[in-house]
PDB file of N, CA and C in Angstrom:
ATOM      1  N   UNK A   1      -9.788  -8.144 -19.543  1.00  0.00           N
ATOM      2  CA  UNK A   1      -9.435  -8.200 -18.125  1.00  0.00           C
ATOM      3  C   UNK A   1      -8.220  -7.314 -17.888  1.00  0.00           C
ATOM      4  N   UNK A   2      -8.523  -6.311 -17.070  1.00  0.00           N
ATOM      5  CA  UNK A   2      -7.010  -5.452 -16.498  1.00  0.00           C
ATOM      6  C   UNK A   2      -6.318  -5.793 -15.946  1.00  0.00           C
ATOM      7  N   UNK A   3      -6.124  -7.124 -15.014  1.00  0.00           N
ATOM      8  CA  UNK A   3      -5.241  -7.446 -13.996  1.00  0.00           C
ATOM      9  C   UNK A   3      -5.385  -8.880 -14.650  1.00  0.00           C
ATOM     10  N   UNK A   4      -3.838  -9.391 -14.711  1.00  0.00           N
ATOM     11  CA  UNK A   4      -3.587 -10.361 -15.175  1.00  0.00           C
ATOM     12  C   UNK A   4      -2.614 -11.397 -13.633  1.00  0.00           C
ATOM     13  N   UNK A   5      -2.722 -12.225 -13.229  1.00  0.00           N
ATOM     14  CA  UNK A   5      -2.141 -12.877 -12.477  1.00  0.00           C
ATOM     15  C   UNK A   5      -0.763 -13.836 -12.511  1.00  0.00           C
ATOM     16  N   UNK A   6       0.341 -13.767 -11.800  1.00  0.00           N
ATOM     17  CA  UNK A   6       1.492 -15.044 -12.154  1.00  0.00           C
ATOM     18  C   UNK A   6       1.455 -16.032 -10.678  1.00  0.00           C
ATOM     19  N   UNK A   7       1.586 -16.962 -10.660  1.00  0.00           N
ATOM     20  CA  UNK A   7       2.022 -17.663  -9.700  1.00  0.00           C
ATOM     21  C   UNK A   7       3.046 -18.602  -9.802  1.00  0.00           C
ATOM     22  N   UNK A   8       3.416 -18.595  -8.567  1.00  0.00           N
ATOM     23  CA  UNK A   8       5.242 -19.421  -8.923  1.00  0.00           C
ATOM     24  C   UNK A   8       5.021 -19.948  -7.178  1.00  0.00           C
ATOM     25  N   UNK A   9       5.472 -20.959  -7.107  1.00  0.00           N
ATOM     26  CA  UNK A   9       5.596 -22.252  -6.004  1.00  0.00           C
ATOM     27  C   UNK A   9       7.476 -21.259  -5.360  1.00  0.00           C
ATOM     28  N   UNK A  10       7.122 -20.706  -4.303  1.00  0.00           N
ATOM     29  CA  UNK A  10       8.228 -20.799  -3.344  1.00  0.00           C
ATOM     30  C   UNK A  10       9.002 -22.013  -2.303  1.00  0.00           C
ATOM     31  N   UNK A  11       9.914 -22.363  -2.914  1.00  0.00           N
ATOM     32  CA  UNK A  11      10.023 -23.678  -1.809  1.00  0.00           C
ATOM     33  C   UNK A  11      10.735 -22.812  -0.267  1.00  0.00           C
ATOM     34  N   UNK A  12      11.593 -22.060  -0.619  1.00  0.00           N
ATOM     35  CA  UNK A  12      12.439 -21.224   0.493  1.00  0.00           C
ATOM     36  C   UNK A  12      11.091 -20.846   1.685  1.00  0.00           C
ATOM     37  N   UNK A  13       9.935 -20.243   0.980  1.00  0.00           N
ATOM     38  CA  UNK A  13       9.218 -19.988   2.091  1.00  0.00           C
ATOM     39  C   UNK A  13       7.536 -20.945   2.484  1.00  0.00           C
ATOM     40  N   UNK A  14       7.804 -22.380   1.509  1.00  0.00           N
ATOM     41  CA  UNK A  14       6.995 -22.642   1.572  1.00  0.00           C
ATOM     42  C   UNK A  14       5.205 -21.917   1.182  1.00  0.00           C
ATOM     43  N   UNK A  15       5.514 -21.708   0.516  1.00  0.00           N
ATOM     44  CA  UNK A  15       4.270 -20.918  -0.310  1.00  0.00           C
ATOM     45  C   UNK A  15       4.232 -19.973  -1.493  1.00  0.00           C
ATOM     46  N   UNK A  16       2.831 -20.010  -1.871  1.00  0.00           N
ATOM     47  CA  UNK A  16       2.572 -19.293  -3.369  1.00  0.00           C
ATOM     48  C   UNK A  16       3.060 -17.868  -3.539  1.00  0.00           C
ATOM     49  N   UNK A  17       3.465 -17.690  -4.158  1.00  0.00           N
ATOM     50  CA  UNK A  17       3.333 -16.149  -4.637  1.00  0.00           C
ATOM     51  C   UNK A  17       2.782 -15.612  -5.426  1.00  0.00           C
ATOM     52  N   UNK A  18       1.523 -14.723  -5.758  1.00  0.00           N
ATOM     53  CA  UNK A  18       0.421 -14.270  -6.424  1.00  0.00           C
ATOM     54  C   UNK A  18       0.790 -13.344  -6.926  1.00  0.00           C
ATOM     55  N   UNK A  19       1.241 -12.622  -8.183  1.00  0.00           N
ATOM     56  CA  UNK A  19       1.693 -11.960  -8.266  1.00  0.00           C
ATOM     57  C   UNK A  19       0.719 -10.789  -9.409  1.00  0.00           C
ATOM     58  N   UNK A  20       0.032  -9.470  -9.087  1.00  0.00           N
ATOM     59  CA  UNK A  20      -0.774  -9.204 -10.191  1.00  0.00           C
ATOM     60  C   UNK A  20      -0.043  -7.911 -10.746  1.00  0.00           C
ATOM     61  N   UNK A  21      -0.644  -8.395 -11.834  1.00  0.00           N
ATOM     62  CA  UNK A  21      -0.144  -7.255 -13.063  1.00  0.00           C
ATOM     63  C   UNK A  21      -1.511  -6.065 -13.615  1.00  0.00           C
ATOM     64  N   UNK A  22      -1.454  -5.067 -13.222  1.00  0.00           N
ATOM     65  CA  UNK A  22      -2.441  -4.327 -14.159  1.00  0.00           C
ATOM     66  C   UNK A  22      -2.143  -3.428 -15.571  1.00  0.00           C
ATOM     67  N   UNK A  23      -3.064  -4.358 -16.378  1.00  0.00           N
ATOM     68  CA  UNK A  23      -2.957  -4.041 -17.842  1.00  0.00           C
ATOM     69  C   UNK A  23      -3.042  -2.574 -17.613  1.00  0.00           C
ATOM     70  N   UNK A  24      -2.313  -1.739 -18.651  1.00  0.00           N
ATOM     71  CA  UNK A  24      -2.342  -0.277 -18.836  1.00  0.00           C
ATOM     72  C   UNK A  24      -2.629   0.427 -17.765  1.00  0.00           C
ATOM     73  N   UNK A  25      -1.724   0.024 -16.350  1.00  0.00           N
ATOM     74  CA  UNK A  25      -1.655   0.567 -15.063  1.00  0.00           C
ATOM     75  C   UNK A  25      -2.552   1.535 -14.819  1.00  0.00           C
ATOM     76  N   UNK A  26      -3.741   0.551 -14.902  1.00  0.00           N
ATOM     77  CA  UNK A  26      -4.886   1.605 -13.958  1.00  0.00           C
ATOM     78  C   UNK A  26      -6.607   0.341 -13.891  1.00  0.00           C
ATOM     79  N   UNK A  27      -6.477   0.072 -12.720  1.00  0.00           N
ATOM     80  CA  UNK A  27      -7.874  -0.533 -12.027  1.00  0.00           C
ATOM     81  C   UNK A  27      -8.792   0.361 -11.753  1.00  0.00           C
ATOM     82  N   UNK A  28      -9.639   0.271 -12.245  1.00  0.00           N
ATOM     83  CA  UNK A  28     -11.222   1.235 -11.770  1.00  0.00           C
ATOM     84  C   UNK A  28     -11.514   0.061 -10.273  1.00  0.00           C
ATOM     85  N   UNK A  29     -12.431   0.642  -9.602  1.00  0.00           N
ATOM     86  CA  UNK A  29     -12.798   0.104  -8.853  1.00  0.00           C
ATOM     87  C   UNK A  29     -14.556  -0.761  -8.732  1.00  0.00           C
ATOM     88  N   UNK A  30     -14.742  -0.408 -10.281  1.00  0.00           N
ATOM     89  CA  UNK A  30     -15.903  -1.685 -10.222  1.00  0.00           C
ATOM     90  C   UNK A  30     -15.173  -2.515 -10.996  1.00  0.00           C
ATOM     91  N   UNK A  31     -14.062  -2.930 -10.849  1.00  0.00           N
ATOM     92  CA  UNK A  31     -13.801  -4.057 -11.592  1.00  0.00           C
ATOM     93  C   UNK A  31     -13.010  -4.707 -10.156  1.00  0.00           C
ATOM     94  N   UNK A  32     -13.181  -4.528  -9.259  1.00  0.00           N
ATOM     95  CA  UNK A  32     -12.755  -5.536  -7.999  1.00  0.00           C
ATOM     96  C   UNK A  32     -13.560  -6.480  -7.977  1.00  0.00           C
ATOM     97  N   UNK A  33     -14.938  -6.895  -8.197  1.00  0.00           N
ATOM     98  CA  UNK A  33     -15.201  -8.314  -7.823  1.00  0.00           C
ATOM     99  C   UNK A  33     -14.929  -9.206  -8.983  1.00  0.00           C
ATOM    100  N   UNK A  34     -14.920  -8.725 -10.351  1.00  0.00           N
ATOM    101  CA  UNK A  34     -14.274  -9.772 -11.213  1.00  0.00           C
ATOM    102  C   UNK A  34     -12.312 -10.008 -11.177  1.00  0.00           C
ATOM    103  N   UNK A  35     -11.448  -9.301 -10.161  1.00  0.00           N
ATOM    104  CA  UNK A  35     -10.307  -9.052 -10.588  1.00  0.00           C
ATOM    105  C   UNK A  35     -10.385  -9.919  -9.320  1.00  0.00           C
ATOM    106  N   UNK A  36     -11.289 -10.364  -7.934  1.00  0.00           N
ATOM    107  CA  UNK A  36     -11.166 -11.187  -7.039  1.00  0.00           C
ATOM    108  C   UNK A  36     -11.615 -12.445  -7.726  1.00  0.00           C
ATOM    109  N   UNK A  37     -12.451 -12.263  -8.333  1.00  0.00           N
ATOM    110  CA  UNK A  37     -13.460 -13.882  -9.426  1.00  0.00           C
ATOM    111  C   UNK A  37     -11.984 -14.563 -10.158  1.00  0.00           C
ATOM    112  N   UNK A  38     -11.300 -13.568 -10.462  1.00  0.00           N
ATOM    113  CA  UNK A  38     -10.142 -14.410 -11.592  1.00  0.00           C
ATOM    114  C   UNK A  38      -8.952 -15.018 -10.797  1.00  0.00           C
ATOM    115  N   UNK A  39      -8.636 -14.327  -9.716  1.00  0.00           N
ATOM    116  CA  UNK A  39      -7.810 -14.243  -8.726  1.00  0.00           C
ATOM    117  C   UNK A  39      -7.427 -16.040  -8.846  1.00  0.00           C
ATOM    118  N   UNK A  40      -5.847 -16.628  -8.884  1.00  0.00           N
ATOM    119  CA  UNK A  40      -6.086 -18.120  -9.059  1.00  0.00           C
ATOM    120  C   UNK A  40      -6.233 -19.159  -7.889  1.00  0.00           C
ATOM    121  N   UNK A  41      -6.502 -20.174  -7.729  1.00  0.00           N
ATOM    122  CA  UNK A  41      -6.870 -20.698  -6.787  1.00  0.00           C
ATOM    123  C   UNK A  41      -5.373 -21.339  -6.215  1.00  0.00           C
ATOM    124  N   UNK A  42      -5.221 -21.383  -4.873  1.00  0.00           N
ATOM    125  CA  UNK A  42      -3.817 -22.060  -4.354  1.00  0.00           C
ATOM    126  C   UNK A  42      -4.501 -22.666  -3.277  1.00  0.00           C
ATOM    127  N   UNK A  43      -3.097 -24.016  -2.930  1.00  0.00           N
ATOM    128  CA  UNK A  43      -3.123 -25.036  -1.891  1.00  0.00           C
ATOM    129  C   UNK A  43      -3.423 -23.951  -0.875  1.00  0.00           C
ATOM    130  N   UNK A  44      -3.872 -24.110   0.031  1.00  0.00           N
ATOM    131  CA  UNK A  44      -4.573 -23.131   1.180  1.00  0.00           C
ATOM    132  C   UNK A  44      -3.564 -24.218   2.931  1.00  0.00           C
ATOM    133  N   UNK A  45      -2.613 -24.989   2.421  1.00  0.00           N
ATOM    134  CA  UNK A  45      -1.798 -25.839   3.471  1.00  0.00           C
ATOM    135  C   UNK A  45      -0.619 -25.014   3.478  1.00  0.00           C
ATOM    136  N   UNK A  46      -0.236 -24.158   2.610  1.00  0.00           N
ATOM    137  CA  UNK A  46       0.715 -23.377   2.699  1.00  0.00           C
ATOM    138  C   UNK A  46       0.451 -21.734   2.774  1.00  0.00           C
ATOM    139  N   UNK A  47       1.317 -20.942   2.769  1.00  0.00           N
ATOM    140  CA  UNK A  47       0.998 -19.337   2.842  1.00  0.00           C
ATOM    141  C   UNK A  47       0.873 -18.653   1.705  1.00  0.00           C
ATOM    142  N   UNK A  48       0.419 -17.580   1.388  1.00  0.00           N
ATOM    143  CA  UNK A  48       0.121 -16.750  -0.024  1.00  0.00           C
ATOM    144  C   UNK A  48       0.971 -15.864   0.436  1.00  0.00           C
ATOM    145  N   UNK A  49       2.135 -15.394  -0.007  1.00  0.00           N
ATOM    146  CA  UNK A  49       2.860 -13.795  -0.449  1.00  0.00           C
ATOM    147  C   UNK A  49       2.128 -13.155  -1.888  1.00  0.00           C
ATOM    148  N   UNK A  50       1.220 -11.820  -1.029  1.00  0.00           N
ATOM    149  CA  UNK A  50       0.513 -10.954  -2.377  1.00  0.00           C
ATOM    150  C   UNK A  50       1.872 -10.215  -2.595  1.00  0.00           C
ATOM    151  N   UNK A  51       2.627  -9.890  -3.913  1.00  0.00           N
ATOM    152  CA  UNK A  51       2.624  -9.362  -4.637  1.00  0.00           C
ATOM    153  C   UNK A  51       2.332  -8.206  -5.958  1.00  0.00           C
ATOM    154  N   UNK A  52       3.016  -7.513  -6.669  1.00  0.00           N
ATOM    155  CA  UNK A  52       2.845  -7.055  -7.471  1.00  0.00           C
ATOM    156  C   UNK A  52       2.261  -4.821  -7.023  1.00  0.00           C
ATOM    157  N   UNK A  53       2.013  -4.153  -8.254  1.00  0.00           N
ATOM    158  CA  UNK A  53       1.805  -3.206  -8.217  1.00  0.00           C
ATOM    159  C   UNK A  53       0.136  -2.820  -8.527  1.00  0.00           C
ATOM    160  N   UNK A  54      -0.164  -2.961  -7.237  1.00  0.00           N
ATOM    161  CA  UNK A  54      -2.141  -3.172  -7.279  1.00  0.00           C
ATOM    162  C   UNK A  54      -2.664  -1.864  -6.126  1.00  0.00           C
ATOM    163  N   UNK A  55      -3.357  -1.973  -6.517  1.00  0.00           N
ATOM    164  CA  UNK A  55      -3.967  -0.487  -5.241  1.00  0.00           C
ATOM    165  C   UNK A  55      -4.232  -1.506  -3.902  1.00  0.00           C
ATOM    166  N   UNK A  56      -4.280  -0.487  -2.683  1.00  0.00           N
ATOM    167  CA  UNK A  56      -4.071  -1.320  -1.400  1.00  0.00           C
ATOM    168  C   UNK A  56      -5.573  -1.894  -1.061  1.00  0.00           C
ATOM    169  N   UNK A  57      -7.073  -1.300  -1.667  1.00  0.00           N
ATOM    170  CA  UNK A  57      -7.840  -2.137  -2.076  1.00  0.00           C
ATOM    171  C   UNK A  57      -8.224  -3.159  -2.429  1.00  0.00           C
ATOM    172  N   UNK A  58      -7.004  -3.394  -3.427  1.00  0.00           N
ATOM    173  CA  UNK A  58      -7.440  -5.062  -3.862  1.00  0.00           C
ATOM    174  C   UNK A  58      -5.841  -6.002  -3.385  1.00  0.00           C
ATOM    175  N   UNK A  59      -5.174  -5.452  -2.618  1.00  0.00           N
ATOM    176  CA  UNK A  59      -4.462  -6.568  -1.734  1.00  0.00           C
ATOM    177  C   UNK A  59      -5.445  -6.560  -0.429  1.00  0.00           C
ATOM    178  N   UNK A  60      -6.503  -6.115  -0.221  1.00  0.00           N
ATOM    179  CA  UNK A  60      -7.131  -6.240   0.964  1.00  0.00           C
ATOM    180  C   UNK A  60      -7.858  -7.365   1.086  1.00  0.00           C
ATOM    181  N   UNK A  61      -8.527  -6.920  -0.175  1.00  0.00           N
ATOM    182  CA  UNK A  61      -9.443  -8.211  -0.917  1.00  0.00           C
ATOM    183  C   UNK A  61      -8.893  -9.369  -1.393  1.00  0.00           C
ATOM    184  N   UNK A  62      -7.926  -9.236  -1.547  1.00  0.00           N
ATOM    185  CA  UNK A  62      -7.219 -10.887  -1.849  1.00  0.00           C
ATOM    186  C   UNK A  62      -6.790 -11.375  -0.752  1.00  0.00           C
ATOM    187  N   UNK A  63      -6.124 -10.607   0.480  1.00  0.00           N
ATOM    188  CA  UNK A  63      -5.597 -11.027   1.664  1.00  0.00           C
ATOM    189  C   UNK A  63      -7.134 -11.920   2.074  1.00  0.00           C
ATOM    190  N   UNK A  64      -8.199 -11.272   2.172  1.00  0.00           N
ATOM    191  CA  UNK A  64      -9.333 -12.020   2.553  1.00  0.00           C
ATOM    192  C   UNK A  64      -9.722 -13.199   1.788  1.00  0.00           C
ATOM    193  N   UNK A  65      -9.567 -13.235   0.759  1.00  0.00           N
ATOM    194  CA  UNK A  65      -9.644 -14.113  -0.584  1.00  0.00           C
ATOM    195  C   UNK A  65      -8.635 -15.618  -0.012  1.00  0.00           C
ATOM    196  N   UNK A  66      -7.525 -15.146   0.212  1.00  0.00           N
ATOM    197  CA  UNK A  66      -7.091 -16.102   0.552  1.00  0.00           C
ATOM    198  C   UNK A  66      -6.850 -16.357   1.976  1.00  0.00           C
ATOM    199  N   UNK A  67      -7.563 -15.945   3.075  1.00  0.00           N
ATOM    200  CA  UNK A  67      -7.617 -15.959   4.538  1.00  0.00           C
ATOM    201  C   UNK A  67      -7.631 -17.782   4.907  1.00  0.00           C
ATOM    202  N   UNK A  68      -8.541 -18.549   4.144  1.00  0.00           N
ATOM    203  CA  UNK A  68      -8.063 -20.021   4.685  1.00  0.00           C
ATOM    204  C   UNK A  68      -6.682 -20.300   4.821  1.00  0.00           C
ATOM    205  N   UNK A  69      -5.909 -19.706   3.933  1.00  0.00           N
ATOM    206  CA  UNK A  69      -4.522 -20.278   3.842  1.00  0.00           C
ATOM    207  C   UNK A  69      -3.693 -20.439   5.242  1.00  0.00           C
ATOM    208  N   UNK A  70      -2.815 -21.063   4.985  1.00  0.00           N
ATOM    209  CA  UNK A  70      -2.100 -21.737   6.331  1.00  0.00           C
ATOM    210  C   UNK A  70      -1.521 -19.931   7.012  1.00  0.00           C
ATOM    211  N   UNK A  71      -0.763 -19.126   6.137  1.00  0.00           N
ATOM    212  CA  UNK A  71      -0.619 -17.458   6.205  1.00  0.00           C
ATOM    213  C   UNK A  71      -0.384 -16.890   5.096  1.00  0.00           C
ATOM    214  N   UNK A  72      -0.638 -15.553   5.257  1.00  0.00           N
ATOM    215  CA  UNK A  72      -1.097 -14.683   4.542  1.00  0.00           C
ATOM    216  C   UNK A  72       0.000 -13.391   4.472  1.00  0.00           C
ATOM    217  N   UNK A  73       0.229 -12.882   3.245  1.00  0.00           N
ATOM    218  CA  UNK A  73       1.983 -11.765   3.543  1.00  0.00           C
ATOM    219  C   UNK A  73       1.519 -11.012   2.296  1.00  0.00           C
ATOM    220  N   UNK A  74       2.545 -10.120   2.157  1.00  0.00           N
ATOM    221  CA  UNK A  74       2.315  -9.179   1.361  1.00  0.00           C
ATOM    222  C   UNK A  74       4.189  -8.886   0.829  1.00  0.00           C
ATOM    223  N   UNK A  75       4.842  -9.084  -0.455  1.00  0.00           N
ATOM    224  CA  UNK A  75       6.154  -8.620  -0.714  1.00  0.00           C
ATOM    225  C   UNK A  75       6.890  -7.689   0.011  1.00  0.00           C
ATOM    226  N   UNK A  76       8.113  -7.103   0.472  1.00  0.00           N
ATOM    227  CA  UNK A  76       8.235  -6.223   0.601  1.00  0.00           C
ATOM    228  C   UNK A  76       9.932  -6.025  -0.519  1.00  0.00           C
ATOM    229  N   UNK A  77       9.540  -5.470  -1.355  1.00  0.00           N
ATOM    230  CA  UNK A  77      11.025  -5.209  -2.425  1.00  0.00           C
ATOM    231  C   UNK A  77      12.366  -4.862  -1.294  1.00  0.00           C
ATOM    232  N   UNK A  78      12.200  -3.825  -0.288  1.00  0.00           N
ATOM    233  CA  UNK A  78      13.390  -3.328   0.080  1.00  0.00           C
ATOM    234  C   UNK A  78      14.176  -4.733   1.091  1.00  0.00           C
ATOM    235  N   UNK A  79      13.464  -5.394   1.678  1.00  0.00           N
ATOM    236  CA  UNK A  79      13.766  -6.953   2.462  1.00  0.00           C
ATOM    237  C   UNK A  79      14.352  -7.825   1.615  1.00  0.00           C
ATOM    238  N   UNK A  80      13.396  -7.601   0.183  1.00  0.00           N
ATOM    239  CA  UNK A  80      13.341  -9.075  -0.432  1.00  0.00           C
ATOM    240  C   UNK A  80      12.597 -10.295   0.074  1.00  0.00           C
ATOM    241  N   UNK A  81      11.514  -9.906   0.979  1.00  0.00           N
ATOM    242  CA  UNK A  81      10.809 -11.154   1.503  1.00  0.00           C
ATOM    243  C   UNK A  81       9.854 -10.698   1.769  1.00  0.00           C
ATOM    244  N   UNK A  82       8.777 -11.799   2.125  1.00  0.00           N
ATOM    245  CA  UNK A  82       7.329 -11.580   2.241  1.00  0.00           C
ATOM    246  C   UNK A  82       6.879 -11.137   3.838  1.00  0.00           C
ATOM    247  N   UNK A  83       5.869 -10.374   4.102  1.00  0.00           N
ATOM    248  CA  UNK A  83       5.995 -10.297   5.347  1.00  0.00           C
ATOM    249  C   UNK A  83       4.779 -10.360   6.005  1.00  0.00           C
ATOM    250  N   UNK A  84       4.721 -11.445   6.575  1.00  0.00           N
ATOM    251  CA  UNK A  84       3.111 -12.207   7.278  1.00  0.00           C
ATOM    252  C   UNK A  84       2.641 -11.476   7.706  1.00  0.00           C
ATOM    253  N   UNK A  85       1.414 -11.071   7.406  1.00  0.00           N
ATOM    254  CA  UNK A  85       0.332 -10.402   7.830  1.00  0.00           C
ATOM    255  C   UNK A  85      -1.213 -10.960   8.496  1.00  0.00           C
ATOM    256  N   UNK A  86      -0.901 -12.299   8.484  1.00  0.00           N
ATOM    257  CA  UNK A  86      -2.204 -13.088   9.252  1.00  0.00           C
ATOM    258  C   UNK A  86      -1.539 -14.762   9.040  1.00  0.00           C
ATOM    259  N   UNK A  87      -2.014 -15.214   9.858  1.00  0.00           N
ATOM    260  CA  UNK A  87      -1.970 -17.125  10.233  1.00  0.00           C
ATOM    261  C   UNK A  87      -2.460 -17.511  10.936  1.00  0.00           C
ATOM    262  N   UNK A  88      -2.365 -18.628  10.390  1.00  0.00           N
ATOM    263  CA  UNK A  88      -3.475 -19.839  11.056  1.00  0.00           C
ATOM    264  C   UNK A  88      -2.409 -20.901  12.339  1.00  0.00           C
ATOM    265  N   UNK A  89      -1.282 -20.494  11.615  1.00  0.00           N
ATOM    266  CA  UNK A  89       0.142 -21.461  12.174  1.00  0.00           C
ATOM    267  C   UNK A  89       0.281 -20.878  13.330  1.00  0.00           C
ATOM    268  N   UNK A  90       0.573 -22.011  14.493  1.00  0.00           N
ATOM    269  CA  UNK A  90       1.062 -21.362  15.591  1.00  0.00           C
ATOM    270  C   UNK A  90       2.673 -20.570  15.619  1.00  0.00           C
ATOM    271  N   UNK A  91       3.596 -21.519  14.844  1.00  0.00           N
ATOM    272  CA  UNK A  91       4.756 -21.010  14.708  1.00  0.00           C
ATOM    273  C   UNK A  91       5.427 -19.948  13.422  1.00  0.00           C
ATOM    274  N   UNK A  92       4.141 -19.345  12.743  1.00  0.00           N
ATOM    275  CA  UNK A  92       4.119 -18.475  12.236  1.00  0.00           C
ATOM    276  C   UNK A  92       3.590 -17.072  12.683  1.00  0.00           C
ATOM    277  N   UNK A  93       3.956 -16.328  12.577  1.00  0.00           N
ATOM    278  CA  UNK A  93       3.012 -14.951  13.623  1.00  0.00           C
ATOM    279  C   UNK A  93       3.032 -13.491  12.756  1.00  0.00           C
ATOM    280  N   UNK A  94       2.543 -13.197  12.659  1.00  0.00           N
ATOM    281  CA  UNK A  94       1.976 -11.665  11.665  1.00  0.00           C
ATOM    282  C   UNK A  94       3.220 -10.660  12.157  1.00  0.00           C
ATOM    283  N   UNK A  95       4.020 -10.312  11.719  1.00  0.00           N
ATOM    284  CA  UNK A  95       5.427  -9.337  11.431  1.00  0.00           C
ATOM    285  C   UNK A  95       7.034 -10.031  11.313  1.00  0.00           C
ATOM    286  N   UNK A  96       6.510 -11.632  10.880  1.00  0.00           N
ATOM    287  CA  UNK A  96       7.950 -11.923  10.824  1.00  0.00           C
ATOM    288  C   UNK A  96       8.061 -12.177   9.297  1.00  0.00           C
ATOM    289  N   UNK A  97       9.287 -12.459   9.027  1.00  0.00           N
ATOM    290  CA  UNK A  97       9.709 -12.146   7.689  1.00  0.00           C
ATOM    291  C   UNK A  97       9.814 -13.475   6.791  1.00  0.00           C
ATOM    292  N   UNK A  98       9.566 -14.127   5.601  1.00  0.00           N
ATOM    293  CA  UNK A  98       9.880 -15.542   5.028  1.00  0.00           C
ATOM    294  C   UNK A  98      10.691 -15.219   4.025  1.00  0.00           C
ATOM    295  N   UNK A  99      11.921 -15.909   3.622  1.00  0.00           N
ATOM    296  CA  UNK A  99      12.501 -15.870   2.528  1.00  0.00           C
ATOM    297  C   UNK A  99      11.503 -16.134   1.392  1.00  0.00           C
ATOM    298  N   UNK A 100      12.239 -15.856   0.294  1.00  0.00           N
ATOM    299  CA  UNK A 100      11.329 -16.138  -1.078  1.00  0.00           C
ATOM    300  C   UNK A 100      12.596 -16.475  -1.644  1.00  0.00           C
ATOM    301  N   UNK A 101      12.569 -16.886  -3.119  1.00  0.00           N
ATOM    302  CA  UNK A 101      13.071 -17.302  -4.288  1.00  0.00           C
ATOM    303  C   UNK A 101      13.931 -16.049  -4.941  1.00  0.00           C
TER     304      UNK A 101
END
């Protein structure tokens, strides 16, 4: 498997952080439906921050992957925080920012 996964419980922003790793930095692209198959399963009552150094392909596919979730973000290093990109929450809204850990 090329992409290996971490997850760690954010309490600051209330949600998972998914974090993927690709073995010997490089994903082919028929290996997206098993790198979504492995992808780990999270409480879907809280938000997913995707993480990590992945092609914008397969944060697309995980953003969808995890679309039940309460919201949905993507890291941003230069912030230091995750930054919502879809919800289900009324008092959450797609361009605001959540602390992380």
């Amino acid at each position: 498997m090329p992409i290996t996964y971490t997850v760690r419980k954010s309490e600051k922003c209330g949600c998972t952080i998914v974090e993927g790793n690709i073995v010997g930095g490089v994903l082919d692209i028929k290996e997206l439906p098993e790198a979504i198959r492995n992808a780990p399963e999270v409480d879907t009552t809280q938000g997913v921050c995707l993480s990590g150094r992945m092609p914008v392909w397969l944060y697309v596919a995980l953003a969808h992957k995890y679309h039940p979730s309460a919201w949905v973000g993507t890291f941003e290093p230069r912030l230091n925080k995750c930054v919502v990109t879809s919800s289900h929450k009324v008092d959450i809204n797609p361009g605001e920012t959540r602390d992380i850990d």
